[in-house]
N, C-alpha and C. Protein backbone atom coordinates (compact mmCIF):
# COMPACT_ATOMS: atom_id res chain seq x y z
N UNK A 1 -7.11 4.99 13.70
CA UNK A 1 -6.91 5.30 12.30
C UNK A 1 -8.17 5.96 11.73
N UNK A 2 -8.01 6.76 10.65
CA UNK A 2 -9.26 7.34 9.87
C UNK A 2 -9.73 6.63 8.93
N UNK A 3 -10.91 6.36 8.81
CA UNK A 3 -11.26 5.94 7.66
C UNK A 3 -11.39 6.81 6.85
N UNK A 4 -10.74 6.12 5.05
CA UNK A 4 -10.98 7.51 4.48
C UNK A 4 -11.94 6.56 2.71
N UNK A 5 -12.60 5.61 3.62
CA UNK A 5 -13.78 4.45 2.38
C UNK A 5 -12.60 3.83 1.59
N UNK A 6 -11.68 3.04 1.76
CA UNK A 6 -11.11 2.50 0.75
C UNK A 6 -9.82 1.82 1.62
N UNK A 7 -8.98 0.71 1.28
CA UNK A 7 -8.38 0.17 2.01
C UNK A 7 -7.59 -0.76 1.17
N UNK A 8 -6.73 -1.27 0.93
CA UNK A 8 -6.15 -1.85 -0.05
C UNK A 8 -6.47 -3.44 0.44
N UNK A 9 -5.87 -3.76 1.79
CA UNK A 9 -6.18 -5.22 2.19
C UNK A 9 -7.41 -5.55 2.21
N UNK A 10 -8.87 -4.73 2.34
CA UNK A 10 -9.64 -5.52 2.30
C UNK A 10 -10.39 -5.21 0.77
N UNK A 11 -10.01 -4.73 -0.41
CA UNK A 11 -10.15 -4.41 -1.14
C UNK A 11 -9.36 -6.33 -2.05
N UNK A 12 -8.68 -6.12 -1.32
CA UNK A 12 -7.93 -7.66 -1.98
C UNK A 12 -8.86 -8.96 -1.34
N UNK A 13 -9.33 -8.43 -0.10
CA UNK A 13 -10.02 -9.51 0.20
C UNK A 13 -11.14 -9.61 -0.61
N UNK A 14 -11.56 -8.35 -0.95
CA UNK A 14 -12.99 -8.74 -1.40
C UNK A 14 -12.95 -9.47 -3.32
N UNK A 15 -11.48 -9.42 -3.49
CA UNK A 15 -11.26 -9.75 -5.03
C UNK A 15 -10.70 -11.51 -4.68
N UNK A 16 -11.14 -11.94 -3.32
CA UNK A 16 -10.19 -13.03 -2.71
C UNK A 16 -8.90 -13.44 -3.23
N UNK A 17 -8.25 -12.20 -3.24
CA UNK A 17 -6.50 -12.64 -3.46
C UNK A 17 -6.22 -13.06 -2.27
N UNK A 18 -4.77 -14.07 -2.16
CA UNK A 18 -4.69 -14.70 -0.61
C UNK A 18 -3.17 -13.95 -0.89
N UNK A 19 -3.03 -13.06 0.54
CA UNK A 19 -2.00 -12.64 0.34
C UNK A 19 -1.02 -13.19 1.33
N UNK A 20 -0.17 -13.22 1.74
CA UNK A 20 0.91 -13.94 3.09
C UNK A 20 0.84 -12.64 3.96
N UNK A 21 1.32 -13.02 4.63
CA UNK A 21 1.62 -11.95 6.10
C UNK A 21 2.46 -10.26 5.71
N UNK A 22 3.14 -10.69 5.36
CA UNK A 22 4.52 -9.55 4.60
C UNK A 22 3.53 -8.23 3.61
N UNK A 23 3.09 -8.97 2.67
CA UNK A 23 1.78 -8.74 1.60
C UNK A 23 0.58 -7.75 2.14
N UNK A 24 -0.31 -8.31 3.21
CA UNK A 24 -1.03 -7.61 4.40
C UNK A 24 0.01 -6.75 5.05
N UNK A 25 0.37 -6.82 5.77
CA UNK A 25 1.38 -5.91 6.20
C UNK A 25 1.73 -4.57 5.38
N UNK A 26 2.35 -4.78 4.05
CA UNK A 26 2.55 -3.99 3.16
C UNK A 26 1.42 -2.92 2.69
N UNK A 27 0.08 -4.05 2.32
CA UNK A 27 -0.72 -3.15 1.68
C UNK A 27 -1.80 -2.37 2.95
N UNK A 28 -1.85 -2.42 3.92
CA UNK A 28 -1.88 -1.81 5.45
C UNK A 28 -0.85 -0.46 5.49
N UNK A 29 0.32 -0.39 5.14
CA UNK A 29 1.09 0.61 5.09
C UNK A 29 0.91 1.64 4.26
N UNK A 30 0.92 0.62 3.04
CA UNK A 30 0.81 1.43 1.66
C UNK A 30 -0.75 2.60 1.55
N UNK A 31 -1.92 1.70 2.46
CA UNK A 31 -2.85 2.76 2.29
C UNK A 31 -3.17 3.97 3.34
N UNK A 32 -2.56 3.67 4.57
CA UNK A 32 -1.72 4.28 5.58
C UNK A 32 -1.25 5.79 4.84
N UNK A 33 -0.53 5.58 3.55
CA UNK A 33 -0.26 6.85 2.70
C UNK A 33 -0.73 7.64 2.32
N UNK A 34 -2.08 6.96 2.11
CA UNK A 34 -2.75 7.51 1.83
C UNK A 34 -3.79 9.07 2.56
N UNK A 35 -3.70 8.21 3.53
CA UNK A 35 -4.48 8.99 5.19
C UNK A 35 -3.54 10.03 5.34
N UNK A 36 -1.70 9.59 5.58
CA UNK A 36 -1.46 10.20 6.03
C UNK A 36 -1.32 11.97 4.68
N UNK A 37 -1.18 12.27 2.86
CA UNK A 37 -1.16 12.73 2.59
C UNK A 37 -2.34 13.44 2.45
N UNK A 38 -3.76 13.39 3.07
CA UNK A 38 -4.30 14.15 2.78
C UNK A 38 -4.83 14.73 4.05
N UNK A 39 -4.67 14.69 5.15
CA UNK A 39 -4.72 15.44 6.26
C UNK A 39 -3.89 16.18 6.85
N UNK A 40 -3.90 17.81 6.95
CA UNK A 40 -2.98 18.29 7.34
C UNK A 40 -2.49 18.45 8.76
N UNK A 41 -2.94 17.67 9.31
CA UNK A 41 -1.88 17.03 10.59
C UNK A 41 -1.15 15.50 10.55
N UNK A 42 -1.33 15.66 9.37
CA UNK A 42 -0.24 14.28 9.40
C UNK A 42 0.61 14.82 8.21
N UNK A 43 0.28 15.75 7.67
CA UNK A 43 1.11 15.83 6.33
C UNK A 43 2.51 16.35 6.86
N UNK A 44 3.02 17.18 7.37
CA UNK A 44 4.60 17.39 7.80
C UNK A 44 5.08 15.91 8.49
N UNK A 45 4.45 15.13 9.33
CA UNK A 45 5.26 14.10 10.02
C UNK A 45 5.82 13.37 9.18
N UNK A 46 4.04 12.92 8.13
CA UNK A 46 4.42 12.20 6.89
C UNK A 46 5.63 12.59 5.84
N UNK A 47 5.88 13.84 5.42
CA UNK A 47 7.22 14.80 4.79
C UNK A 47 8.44 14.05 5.65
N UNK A 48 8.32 14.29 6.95
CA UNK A 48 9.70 14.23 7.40
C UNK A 48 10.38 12.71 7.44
N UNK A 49 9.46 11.65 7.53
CA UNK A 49 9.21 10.56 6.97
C UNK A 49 9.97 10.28 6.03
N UNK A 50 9.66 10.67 5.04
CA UNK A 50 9.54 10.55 3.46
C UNK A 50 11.39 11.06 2.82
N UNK A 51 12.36 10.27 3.75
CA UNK A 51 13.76 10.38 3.16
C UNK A 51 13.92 9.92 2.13
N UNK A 52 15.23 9.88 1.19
CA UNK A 52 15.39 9.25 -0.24
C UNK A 52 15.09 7.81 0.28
N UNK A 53 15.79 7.14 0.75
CA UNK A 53 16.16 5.97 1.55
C UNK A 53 14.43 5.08 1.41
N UNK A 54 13.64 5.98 2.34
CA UNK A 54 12.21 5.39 3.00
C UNK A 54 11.82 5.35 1.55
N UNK A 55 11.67 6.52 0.82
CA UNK A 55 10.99 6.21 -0.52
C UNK A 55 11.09 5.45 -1.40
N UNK A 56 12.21 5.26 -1.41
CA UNK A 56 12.91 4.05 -2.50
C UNK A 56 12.81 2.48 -1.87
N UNK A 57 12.49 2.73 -0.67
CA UNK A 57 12.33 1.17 -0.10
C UNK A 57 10.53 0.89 -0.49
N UNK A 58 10.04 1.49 -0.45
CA UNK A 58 8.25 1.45 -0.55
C UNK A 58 7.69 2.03 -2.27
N UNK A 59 8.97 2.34 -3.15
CA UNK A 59 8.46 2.59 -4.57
C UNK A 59 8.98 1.06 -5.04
N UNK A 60 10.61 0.36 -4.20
CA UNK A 60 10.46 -1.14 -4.29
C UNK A 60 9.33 -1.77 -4.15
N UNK A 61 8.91 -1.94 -2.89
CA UNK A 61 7.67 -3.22 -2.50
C UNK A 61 6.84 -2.62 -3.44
N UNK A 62 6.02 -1.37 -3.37
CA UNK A 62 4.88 -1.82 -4.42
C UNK A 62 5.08 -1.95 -5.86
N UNK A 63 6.50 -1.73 -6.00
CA UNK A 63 6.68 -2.40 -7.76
C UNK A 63 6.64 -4.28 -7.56
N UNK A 64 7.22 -4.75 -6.70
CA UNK A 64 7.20 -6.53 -6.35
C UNK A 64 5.88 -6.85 -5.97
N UNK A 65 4.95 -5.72 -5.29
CA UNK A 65 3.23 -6.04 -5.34
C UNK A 65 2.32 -6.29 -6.59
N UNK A 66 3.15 -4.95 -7.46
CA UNK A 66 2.05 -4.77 -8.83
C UNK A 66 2.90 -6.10 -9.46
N UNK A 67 3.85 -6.23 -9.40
CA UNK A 67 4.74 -7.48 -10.79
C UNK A 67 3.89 -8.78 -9.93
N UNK A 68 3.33 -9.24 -8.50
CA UNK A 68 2.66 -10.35 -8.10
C UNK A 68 1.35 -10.30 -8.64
N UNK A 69 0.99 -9.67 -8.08
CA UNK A 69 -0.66 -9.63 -8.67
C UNK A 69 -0.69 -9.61 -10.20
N UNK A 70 0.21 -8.55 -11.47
CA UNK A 70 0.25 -8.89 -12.77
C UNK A 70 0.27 -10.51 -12.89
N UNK A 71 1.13 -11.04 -12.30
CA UNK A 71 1.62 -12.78 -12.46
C UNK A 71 0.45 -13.06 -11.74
N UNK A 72 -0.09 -12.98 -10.88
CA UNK A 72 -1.09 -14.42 -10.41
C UNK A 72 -2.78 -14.06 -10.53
N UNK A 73 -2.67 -13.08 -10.97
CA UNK A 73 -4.01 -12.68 -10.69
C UNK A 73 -5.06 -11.72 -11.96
N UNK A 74 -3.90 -11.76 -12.66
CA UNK A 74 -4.65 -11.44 -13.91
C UNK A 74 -4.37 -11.86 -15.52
N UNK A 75 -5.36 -12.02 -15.54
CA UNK A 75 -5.95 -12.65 -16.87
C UNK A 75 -5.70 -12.38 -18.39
N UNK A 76 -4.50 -12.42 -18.60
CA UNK A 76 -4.26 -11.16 -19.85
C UNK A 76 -4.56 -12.73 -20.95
N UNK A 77 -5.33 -13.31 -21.17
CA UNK A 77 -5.16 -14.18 -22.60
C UNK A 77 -6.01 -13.54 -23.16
């Protein structure tokens, strides 16, 4: 994998959110997206990837990521 300085799972680690397995998993993928849109040898695989279907399954999870972390992890009083 490339590093490209930024990482979502250990970015949570370092805020010590405890995430479950599913959670890691997810945010491993999710920054995965990241890599893969800005290099142009990954950018067509990543396109072809990117069906209605795939998108709408991963604009789900990270809306049920941001609504967890809103609920457990931040401080709105």
């Amino acid at each position: 994998m490339i590093y490209t300085g930024w990482d979502l799972y250990r970015l949570a680690e370092k805020c010590h959110i405890h995430l479950d397995e599913q959670q890691k998993d997810d945010l491993d993928t999710i920054s995965a997206f990241n890599i893969q849109a800005r290099y142009d040898d990954y950018k067509m695989e990543f396109y072809n990837k990117c069906t209605k279907d795939f998108t709408q399954k991963w604009i789900d999870i990270i809306r049920e990521l941001r609504q967890w972390l809103k609920k457990h992890h931040l401080n709105l009083s």
